[in-house]
Structures are given as structure tokens and as C-alpha cells.
C-alpha atoms as a PDB file:
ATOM      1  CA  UNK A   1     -18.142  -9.330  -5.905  1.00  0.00           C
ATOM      2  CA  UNK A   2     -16.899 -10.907  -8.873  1.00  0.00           C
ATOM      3  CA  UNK A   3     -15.379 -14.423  -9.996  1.00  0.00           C
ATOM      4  CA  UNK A   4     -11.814 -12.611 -10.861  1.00  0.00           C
ATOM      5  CA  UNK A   5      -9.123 -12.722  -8.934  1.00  0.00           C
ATOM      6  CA  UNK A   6      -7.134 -10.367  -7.124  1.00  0.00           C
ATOM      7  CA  UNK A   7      -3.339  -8.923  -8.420  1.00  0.00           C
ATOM      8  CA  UNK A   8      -0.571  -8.921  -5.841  1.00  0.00           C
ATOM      9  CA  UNK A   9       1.976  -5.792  -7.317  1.00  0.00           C
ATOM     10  CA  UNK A  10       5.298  -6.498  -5.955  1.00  0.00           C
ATOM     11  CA  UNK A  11       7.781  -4.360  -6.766  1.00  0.00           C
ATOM     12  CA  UNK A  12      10.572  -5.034  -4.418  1.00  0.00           C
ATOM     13  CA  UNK A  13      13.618  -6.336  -5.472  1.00  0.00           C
ATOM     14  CA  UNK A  14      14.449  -8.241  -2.466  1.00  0.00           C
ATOM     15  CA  UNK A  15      12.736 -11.986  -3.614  1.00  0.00           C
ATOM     16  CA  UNK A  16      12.417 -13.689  -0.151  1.00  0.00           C
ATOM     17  CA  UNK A  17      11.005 -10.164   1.025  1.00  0.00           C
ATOM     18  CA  UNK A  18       8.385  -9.886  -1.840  1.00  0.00           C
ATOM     19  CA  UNK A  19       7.336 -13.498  -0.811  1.00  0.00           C
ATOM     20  CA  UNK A  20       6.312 -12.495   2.248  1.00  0.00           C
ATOM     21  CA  UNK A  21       4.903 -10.016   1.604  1.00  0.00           C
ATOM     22  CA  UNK A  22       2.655 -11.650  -0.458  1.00  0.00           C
ATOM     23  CA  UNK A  23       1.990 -14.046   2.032  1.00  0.00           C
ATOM     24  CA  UNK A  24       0.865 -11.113   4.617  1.00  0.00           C
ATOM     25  CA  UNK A  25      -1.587  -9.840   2.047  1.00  0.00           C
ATOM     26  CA  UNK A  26      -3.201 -13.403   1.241  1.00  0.00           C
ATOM     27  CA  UNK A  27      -3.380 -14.863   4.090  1.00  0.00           C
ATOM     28  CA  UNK A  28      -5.285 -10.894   5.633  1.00  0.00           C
ATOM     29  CA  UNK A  29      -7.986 -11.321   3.360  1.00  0.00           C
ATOM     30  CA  UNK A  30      -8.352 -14.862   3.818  1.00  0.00           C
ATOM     31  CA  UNK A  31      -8.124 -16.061   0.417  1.00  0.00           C
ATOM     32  CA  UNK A  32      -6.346 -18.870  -1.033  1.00  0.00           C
ATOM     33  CA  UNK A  33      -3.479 -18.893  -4.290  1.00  0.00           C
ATOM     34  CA  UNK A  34      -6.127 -19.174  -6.585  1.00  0.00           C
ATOM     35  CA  UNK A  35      -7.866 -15.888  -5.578  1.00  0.00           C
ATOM     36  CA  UNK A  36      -4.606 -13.657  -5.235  1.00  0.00           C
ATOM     37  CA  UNK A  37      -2.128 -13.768  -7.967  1.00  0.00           C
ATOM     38  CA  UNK A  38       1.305 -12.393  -8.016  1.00  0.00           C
ATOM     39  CA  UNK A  39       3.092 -10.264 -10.647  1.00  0.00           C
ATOM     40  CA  UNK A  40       6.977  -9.235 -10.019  1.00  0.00           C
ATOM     41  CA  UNK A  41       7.238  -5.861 -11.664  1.00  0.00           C
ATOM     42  CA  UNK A  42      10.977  -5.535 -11.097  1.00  0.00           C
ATOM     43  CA  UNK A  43      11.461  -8.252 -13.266  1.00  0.00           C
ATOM     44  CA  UNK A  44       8.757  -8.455 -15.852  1.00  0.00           C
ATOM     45  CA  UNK A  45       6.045  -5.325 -17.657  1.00  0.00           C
ATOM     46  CA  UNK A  46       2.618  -5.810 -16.967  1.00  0.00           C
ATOM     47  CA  UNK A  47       1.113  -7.937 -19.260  1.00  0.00           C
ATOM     48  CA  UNK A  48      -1.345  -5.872 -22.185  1.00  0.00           C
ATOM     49  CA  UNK A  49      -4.301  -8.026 -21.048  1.00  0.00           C
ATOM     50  CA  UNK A  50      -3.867  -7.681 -16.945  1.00  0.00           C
ATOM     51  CA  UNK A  51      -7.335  -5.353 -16.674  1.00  0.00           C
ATOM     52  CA  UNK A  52      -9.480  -8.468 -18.290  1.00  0.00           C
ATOM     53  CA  UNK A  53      -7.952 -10.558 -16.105  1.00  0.00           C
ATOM     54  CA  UNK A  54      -8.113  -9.103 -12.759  1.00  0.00           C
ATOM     55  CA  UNK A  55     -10.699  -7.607 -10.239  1.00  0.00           C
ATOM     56  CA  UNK A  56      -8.190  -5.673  -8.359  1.00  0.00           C
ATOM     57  CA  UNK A  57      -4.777  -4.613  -7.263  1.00  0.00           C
ATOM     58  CA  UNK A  58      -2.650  -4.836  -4.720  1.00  0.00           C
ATOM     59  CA  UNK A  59       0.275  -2.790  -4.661  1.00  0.00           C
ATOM     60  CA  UNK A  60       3.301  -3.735  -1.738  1.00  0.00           C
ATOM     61  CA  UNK A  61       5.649  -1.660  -0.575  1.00  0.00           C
ATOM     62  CA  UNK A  62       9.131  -0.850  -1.365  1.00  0.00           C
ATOM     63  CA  UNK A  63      12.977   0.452  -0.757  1.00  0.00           C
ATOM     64  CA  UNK A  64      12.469   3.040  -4.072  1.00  0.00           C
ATOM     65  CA  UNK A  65      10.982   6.519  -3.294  1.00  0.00           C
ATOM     66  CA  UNK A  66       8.976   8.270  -5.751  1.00  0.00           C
ATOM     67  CA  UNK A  67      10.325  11.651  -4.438  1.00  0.00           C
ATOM     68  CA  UNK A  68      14.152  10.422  -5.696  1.00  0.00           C
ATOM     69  CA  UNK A  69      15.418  12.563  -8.663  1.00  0.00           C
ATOM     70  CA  UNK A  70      14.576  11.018 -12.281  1.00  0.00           C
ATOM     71  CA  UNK A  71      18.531  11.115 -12.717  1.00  0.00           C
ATOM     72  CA  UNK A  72      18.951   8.534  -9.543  1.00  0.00           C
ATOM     73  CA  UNK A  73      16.232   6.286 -10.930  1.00  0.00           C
ATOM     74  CA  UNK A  74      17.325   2.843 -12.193  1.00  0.00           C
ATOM     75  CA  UNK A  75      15.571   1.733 -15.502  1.00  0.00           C
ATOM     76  CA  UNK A  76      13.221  -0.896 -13.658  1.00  0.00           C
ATOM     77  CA  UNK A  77      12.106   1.605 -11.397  1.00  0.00           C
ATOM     78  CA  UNK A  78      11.300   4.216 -14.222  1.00  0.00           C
ATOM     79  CA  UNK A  79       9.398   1.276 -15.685  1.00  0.00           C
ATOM     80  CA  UNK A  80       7.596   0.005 -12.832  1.00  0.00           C
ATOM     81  CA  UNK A  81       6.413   2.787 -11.504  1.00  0.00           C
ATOM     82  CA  UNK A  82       4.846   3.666 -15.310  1.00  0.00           C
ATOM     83  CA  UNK A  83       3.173   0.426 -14.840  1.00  0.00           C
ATOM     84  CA  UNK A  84       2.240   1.104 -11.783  1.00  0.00           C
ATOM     85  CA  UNK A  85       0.990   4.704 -12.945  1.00  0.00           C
ATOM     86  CA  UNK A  86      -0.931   2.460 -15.407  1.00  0.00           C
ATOM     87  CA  UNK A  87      -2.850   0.393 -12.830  1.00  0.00           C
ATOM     88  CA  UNK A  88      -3.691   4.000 -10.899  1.00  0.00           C
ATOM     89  CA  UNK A  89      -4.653   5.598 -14.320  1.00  0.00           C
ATOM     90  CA  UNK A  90      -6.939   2.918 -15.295  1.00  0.00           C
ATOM     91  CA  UNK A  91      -8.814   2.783 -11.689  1.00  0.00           C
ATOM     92  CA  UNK A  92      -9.354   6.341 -11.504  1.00  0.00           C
ATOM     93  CA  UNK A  93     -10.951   6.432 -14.809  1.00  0.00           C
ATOM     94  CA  UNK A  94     -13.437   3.357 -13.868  1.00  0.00           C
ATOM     95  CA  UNK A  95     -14.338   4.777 -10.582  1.00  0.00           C
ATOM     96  CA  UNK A  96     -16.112   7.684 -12.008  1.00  0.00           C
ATOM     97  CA  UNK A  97     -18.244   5.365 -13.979  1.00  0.00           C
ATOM     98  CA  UNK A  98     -18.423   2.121 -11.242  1.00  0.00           C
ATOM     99  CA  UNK A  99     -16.966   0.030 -13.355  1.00  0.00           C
ATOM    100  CA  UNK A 100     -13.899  -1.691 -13.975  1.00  0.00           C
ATOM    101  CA  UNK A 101     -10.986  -3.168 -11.300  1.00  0.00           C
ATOM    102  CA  UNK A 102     -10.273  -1.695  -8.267  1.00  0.00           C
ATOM    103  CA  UNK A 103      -6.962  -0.815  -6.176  1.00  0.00           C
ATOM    104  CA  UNK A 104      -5.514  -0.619  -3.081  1.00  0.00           C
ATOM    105  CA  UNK A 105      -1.957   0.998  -3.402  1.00  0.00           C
ATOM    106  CA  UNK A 106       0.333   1.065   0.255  1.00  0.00           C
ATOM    107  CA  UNK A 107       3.652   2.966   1.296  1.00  0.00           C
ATOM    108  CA  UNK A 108       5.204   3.640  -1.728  1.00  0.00           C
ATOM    109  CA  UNK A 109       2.806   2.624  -4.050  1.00  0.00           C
ATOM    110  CA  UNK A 110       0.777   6.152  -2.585  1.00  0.00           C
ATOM    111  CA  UNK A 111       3.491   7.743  -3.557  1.00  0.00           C
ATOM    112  CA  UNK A 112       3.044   6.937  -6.657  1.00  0.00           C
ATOM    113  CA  UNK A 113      -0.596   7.371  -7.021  1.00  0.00           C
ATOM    114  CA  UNK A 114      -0.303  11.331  -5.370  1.00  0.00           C
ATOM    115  CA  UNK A 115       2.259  12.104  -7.942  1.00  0.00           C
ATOM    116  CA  UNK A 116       0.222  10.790 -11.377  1.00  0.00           C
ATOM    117  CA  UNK A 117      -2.951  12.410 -10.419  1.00  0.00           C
ATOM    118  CA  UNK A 118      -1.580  16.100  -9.646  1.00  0.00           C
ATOM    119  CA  UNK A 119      -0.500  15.597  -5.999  1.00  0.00           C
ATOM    120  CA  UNK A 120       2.564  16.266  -4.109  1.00  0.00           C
ATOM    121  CA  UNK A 121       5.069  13.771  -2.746  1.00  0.00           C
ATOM    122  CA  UNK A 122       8.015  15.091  -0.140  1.00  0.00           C
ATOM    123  CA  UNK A 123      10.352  13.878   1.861  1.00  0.00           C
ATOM    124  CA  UNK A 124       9.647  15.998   4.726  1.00  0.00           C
ATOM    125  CA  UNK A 125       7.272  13.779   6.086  1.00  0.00           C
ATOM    126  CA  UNK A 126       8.899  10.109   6.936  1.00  0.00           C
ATOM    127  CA  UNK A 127       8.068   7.908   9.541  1.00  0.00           C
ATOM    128  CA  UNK A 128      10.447   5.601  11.546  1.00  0.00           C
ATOM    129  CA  UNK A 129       9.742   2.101  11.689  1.00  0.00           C
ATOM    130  CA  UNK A 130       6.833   0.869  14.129  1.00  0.00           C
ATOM    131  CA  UNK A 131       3.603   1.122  15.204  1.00  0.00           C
ATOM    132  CA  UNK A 132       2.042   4.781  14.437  1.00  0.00           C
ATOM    133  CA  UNK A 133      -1.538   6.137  15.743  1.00  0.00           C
ATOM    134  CA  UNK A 134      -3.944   6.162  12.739  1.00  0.00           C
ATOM    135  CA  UNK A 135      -6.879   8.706  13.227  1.00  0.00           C
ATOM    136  CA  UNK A 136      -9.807   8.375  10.730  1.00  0.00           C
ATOM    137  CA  UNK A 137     -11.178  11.723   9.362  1.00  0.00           C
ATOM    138  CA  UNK A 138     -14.988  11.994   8.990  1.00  0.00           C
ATOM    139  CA  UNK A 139     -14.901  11.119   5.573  1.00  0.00           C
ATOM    140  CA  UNK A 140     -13.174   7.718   6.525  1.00  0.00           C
ATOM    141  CA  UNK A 141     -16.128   6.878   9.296  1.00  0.00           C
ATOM    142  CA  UNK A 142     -18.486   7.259   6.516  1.00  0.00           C
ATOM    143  CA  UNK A 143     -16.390   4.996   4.146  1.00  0.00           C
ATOM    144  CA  UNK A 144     -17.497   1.557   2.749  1.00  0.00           C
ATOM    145  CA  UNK A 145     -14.117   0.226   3.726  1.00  0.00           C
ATOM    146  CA  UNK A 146     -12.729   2.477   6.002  1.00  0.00           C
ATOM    147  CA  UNK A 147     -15.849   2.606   8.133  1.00  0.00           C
ATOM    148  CA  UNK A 148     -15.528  -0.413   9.528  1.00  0.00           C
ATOM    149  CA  UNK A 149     -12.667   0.268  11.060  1.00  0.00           C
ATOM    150  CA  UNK A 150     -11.855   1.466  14.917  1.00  0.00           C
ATOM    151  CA  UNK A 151     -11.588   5.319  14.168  1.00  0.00           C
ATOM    152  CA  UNK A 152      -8.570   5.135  16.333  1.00  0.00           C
ATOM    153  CA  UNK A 153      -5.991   2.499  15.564  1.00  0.00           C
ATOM    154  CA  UNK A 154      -2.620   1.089  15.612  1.00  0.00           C
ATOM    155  CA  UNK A 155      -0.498   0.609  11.876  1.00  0.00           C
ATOM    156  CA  UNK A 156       2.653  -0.438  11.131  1.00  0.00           C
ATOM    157  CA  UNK A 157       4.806   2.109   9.336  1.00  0.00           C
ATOM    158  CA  UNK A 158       8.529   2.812   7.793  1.00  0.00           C
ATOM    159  CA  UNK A 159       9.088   5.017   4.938  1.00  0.00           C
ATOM    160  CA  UNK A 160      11.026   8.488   3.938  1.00  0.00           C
ATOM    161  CA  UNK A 161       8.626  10.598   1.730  1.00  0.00           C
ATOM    162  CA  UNK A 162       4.804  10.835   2.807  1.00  0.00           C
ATOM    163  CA  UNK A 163       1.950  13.024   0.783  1.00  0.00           C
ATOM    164  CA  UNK A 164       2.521  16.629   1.117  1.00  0.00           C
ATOM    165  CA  UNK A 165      -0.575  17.378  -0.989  1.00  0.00           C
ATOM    166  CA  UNK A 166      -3.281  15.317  -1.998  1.00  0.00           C
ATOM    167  CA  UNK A 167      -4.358  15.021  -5.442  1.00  0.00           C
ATOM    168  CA  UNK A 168      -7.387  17.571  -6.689  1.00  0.00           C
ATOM    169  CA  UNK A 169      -9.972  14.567  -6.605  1.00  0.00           C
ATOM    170  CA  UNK A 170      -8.608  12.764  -3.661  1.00  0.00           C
ATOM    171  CA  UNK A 171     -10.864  12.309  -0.383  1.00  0.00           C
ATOM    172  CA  UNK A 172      -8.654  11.932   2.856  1.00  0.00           C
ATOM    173  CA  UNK A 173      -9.702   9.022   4.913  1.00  0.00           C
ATOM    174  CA  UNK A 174      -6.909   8.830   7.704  1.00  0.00           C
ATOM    175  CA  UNK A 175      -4.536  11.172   9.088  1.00  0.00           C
ATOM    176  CA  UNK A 176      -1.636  10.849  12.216  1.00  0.00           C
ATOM    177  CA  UNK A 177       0.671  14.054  13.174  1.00  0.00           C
ATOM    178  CA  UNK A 178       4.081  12.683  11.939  1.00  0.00           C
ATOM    179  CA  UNK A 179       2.590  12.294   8.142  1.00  0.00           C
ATOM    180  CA  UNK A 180      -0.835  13.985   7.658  1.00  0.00           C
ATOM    181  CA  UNK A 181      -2.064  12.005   4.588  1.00  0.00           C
ATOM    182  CA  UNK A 182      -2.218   8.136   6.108  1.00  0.00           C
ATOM    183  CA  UNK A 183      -5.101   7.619   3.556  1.00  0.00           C
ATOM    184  CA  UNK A 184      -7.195   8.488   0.858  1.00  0.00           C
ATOM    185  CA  UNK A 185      -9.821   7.607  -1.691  1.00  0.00           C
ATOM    186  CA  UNK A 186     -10.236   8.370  -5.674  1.00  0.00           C
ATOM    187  CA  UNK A 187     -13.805   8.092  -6.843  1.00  0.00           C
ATOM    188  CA  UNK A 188     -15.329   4.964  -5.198  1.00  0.00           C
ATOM    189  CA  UNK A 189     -12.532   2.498  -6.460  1.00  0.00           C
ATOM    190  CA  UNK A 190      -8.936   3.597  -6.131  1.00  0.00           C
ATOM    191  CA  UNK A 191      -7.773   3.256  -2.605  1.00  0.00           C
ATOM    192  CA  UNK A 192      -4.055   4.453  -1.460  1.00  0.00           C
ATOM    193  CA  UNK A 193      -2.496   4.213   2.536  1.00  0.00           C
ATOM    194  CA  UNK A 194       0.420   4.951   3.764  1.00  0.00           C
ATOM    195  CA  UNK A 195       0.600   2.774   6.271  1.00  0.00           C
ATOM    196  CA  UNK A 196       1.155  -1.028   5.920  1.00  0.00           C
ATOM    197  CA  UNK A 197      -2.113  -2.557   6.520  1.00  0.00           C
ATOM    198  CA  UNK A 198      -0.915  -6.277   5.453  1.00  0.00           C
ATOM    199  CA  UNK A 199       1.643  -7.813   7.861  1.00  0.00           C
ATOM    200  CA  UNK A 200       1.396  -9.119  11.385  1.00  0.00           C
ATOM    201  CA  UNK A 201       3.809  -7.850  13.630  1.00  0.00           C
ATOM    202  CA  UNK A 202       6.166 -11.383  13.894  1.00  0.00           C
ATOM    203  CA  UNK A 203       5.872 -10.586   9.754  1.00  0.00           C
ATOM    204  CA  UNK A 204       6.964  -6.699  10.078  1.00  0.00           C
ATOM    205  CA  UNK A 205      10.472  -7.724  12.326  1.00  0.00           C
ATOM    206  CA  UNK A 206      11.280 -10.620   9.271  1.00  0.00           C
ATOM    207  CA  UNK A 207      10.591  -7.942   6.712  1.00  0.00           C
ATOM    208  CA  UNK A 208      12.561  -4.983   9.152  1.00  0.00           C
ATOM    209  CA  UNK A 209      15.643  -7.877   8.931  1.00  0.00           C
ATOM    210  CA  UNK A 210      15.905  -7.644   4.972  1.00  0.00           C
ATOM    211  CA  UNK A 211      15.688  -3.763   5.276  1.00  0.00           C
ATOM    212  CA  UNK A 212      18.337  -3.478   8.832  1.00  0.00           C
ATOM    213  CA  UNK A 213      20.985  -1.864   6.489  1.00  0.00           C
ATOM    214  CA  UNK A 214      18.702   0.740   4.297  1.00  0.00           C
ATOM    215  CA  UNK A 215      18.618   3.550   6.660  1.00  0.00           C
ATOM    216  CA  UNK A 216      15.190   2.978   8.129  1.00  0.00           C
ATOM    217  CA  UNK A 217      16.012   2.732  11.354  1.00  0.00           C
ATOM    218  CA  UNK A 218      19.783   2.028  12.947  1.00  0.00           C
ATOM    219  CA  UNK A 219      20.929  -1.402  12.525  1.00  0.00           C
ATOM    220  CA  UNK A 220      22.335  -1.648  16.055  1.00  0.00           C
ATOM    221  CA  UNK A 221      18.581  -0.772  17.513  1.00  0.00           C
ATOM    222  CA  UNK A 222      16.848  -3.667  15.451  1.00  0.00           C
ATOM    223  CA  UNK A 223      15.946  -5.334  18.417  1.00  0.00           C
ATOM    224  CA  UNK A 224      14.199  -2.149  20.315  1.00  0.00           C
ATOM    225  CA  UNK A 225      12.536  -1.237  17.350  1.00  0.00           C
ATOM    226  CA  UNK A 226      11.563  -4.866  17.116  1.00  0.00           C
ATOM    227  CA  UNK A 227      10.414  -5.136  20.395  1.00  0.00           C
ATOM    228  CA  UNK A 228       7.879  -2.131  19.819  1.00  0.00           C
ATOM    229  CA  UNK A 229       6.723  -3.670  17.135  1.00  0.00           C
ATOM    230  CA  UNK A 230       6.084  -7.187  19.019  1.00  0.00           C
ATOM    231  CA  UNK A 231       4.159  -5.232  21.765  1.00  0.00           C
ATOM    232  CA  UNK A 232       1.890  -3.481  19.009  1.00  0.00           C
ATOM    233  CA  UNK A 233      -1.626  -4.298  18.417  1.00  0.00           C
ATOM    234  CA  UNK A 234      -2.621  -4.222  15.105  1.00  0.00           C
ATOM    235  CA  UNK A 235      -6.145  -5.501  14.400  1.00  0.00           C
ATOM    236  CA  UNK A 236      -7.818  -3.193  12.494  1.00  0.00           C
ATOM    237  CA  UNK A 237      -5.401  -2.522   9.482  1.00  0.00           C
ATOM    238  CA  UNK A 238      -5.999  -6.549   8.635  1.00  0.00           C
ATOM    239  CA  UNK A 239      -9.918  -6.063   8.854  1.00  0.00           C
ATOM    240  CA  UNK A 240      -9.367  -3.169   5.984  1.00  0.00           C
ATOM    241  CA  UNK A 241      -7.863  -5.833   3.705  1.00  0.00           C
ATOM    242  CA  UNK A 242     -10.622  -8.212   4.635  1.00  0.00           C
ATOM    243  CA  UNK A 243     -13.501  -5.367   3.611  1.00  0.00           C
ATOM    244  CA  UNK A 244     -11.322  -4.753   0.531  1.00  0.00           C
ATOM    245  CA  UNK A 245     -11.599  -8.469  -0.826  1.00  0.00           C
ATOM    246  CA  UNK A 246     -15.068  -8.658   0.489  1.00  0.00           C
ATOM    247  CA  UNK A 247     -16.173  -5.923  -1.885  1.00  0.00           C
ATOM    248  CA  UNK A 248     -13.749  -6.548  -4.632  1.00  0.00           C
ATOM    249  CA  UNK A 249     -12.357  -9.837  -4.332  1.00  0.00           C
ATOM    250  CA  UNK A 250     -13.659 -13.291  -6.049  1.00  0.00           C
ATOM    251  CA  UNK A 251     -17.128 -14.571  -5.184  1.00  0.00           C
END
């Protein structure tokens, strides 16, 4: 534990879903404004000084895939996902020596982490949007975070690239049949999922209303796919969070 605060990432351009999301993360690990910060990477760099300041990230999801040609990429996404490479390269480094911030990086933001440390990112492993069957891998029942966890579990999920190879010094935590690589871990510190372990499911439908239109699902089934979701359990992804800001988070 430490008296830092924790950094919410957000690098979704949609404001009012960003918001939320931040919300969803907070309000998981139980902490208050003044223990989570924000940062809005699609509009502003991260700040020279954000490793003295922080205990650990918190990277959201997003409508950019890493997997999209460099040609297709707008400016702000070349640039946040350099800062974002950034956050990754800095963890990784501490958590060889157990020191320095931690990270938890979810749905895209893995996507980002597998491709700066020598992994493989693909399309041919998306998920449609709802609840998904999380399996943990023995290495995951032994983790400090992970182990806590039911080692079978419900997450929410929506996303159109997944891990096709993990990184040389990644250790897989979670796995599920539609996209193999649900989790893994870098040294003791750097922490990436591709499920969304933040939102409840009321939380998921408000955020699956912003995205109706972006090809995750079709628009005309919202309310099926909604319903699904609404029936879903979802306890342990939350308790994750919780062990996350219990280990890293403020004092």
C-alpha cells in the first residue's frame, strides 16, 4: 500500500462514455475521487511527471483496435497508444525490481500491452458483446490477485482483436475458448485482461447504447443482447479490482 493515488487511463473519445466508465472502476474498488484520478488521453499527453505522482494505472477500454493498419490510425490514437506504451514500458521495467507503479490494462489496452512487449495481436479472435465464461489457468489460482477469484466465472466482454500470442515474459492467468488469452501477468506488477472487469451489468447496457452503431453487435438486437447481459452474474471480475487497489491503491 501506498499514500498515492490511483490513474484512471481513458482513452475513449466518447465523453459521457469515458465518465462512466470511470465511475464503474471507482466505485469497484471502493475508493473515493481523491484516490482515483482521471487523465483523458484523447485529448491531452501524459504529463512528464505522471510516474511520481501515481501508484498505479488503470487503463479503460475503447472503439480503436491496436491490430488496425498504422495508415488507418488517426494522430490521437498513434499518440495515445505511445503513451499508453509508456505506462506498459515503465511497469514492466519496475516489476523486475518490485518497485515502482503498477498497472492493470483491459480490452484494448491488452492489446496494446501484447504488441510493445513482443506479442501478437489478431483479429481472429473477437468476442460478441455479453457475458463470456472465464477459466483461470493454474498460474492464475496461485496469483496474488487472481487467486482470489472463483476459478470459474462470469465477465463481460465486446471487442474485435484478442491476443494471438503472448509476449516472451508474459504468465497467462485466464483463458475461455472464443479468445484464449483472457489474462495475463508481467513480472509481479503489470497486469492486462481482456475482459471488462469494471462495470455492473445495468453499466455494460448504458455503455452497449453509446457503442449500438460500431459493429459490435447489430443495432436491431440491442435489447437481446441487453437482456443477456441483465441476467449475467458478474461478481468476481469486481472483487479483482478490489484486490488490485488493496495491494496497490492508497493506504
Amino acid at each position: 500500500m501506498t499514500t498515492a493515488p490511483l490513474l484512471y487511463v481513458c482513452v475513449r473519445p466518447q465523453q459521457g462514455a469515458a465518465a462512466a466508465e470511470y465511475e464503474s472502476f471507482r466505485t469497484a474498488m471502493r475508493l473515493d475521487d481523491a484516490a482515483v484520478h482521471r487523465i483523458d488521453l484523447v485529448r491531452e499527453p501524459l504529463p512528464d511527471d505522471v510516474f511520481d505522482r501515481y501508484s498505479g494505472f488503470l487503463v479503460g477500454g475503447s472503439p480503436f483496435n491496436v491490430a488496425d493498419p498504422e495508415s488507418t490510425k488517426t494522430d490521437v490514437q498513434r499518440r495515445l497508444e505511445g503513451d499508453l506504451e509508456r505506462i506498459a514500458r515503465r511497469v514492466a521495467d519496475g516489476s523486475a525490481g518490485h518497485e515502482g507503479p503498477a498497472a492493470l490494462f483491459t480490452c484494448y489496452g491488452i492489446g496494446v500491452v501484447t504488441r510493445m512487449l513482443g506479442g501478437e495481436v489478431s483479429r481472429a479472435f473477437p468476442e460478441d458483446t455479453g457475458p463470456v465464461t472465464i477459466e483461470l489457468t493454474d498460474a492464475g489460482r496461485g496469483d496474488p490477485l487472481f487467486g482470489g477469484l472463483a476459478s470459474r466465472f462470469t465477465a463481460l466482454t465486446a471487442h474485435k482483436e484478442g491476443t494471438a500470442a503472448l509476449p516472451p515474459d508474459a504468465t497467462q492467468l485466464a483463458v475461455n475458448a472464443a479468445c484464449p488469452v483472457q489474462a495475463y501477468v508481467v513480472g509481479d506488477r503489470l497486469y492486462a485482461t481482456q475482459f471488462h472487469p469494471e462495470p455492473t451489468t445495468k453499466a455494460f447496457t448504458e455503455r452497449m447504447a453509446v457503442y449500438r452503431d460500431d459493429g459490435y453487435f447489430e443495432a436491431e438486437h440491442y435489447d437481446a443482447v441487453a437482456g443477456r447481459v441483465l441476467a449475467a452474474s458478474v461478481t468476481e471480475p469486481v472483487r479483482l479490482l478490489r484486490a488490485f487497489a488493496q495491494r496497490f491503491g492508497p493506504a
